[in-house]
Protein backbone atom coordinates (compact mmCIF):
# COMPACT_ATOMS: atom_id res chain seq x y z
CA UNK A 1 18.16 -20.52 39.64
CA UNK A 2 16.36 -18.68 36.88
CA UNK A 3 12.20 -18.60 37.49
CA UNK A 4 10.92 -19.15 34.01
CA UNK A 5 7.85 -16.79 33.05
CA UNK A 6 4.68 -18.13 32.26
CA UNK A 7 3.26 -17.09 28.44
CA UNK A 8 0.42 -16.28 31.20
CA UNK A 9 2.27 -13.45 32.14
CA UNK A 10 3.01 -12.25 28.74
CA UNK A 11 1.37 -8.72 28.16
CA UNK A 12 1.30 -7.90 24.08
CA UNK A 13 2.08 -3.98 24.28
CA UNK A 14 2.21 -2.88 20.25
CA UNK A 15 3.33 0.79 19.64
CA UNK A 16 0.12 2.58 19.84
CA UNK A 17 -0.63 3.90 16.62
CA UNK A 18 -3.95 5.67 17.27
CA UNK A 19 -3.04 9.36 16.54
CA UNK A 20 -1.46 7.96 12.92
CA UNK A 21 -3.45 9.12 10.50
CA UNK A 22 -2.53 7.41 7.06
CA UNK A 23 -2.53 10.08 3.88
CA UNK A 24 -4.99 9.02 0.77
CA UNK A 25 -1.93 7.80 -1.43
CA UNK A 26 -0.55 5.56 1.40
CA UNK A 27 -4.13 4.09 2.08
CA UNK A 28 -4.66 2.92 -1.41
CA UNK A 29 -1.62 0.74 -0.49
CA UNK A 30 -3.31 -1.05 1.91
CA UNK A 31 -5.35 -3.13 -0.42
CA UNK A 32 -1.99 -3.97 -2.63
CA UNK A 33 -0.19 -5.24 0.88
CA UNK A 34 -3.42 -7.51 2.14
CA UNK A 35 -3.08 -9.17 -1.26
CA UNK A 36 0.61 -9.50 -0.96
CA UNK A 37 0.27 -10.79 2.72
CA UNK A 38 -1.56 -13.53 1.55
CA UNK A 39 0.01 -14.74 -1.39
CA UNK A 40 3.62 -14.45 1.16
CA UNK A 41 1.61 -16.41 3.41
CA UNK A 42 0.02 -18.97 1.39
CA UNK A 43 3.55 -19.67 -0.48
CA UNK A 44 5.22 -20.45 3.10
CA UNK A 45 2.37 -22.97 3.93
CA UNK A 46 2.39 -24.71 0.50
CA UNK A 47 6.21 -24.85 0.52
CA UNK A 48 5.88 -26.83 3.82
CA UNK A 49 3.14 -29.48 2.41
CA UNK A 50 -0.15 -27.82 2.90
CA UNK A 51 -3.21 -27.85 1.16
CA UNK A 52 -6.30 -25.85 0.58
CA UNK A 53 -8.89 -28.08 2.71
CA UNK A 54 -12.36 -27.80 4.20
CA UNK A 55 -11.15 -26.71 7.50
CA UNK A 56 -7.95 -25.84 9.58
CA UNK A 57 -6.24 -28.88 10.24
CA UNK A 58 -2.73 -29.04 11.78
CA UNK A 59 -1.86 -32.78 11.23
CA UNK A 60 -2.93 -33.40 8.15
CA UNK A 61 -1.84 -29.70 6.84
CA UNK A 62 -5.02 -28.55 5.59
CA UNK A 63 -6.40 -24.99 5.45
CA UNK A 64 -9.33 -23.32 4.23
CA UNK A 65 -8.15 -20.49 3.35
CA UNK A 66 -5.36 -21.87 1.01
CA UNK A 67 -7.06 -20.03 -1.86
CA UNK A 68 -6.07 -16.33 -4.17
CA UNK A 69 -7.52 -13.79 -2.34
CA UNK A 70 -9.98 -13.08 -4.44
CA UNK A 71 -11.63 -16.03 -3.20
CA UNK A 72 -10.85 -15.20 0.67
CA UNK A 73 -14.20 -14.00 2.96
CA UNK A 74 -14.58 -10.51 3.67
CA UNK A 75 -13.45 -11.68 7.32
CA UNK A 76 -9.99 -12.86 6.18
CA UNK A 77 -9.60 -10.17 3.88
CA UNK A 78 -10.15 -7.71 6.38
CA UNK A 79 -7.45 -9.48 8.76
CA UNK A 80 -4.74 -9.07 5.85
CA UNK A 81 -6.00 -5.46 5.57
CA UNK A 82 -5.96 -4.84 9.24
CA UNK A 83 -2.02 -6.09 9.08
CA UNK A 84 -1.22 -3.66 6.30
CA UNK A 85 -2.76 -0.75 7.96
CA UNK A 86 -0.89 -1.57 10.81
CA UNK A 87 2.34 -1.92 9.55
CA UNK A 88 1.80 1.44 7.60
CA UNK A 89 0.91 3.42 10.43
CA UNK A 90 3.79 2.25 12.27
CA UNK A 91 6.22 2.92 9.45
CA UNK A 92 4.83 6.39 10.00
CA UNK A 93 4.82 6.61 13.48
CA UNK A 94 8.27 5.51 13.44
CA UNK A 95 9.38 8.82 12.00
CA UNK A 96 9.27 7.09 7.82
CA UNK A 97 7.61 9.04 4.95
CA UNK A 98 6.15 6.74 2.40
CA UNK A 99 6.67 8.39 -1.06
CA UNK A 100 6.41 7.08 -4.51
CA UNK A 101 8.80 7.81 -7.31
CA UNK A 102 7.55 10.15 -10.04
């Protein structure tokens, strides 16, 4: 019989993007992808029935930060930026350039 794993066991091992060093032109990006991150992600929770409420609430669909981003804390910005950045340095790591048309 199979032994099912515990999500205890579960040991998150991202590809360690330390030594990735993004160039100026691909760092200005990351601002443009936080913003987009958010508006992807705010468009999937409205689609399924939430709303912009006082606090994070799972039942009644409510969330906080169900606002533009212009509106978001620092704190939540940051955590779309800190996505961007890592999906950039990835790309890169992964052997990608990043160029943009002339």
């Amino acid at each position: 019989m199979k032994q099912e794993k515990s999500n205890q066991d579960y040991v998150p091992c991202p590809v360690d993007t330390s030594d990735v060093m993004l160039p100026p032109e691909v760092e200005a990006l990351i601002e443009q992808i936080a913003r987009n991150v958010h508006e992807v992600w705010a468009l999937s929770r409205k689609s399924q029935g939430w709303t912009c409420g006082a606090e994070r609430n799972d039942e009644k669909k409510t969330h906080p930060c169900l606002v533009p981003y212009d509106e978001l804390t620092e704190v939540e910005k940051q955590y779309d930026r800190d996505t961007a950045q890592c999906t950039l340095k990835f790309i890169l790591k992964q052997g990608f350039t990043i160029t943009k048309p002339e």
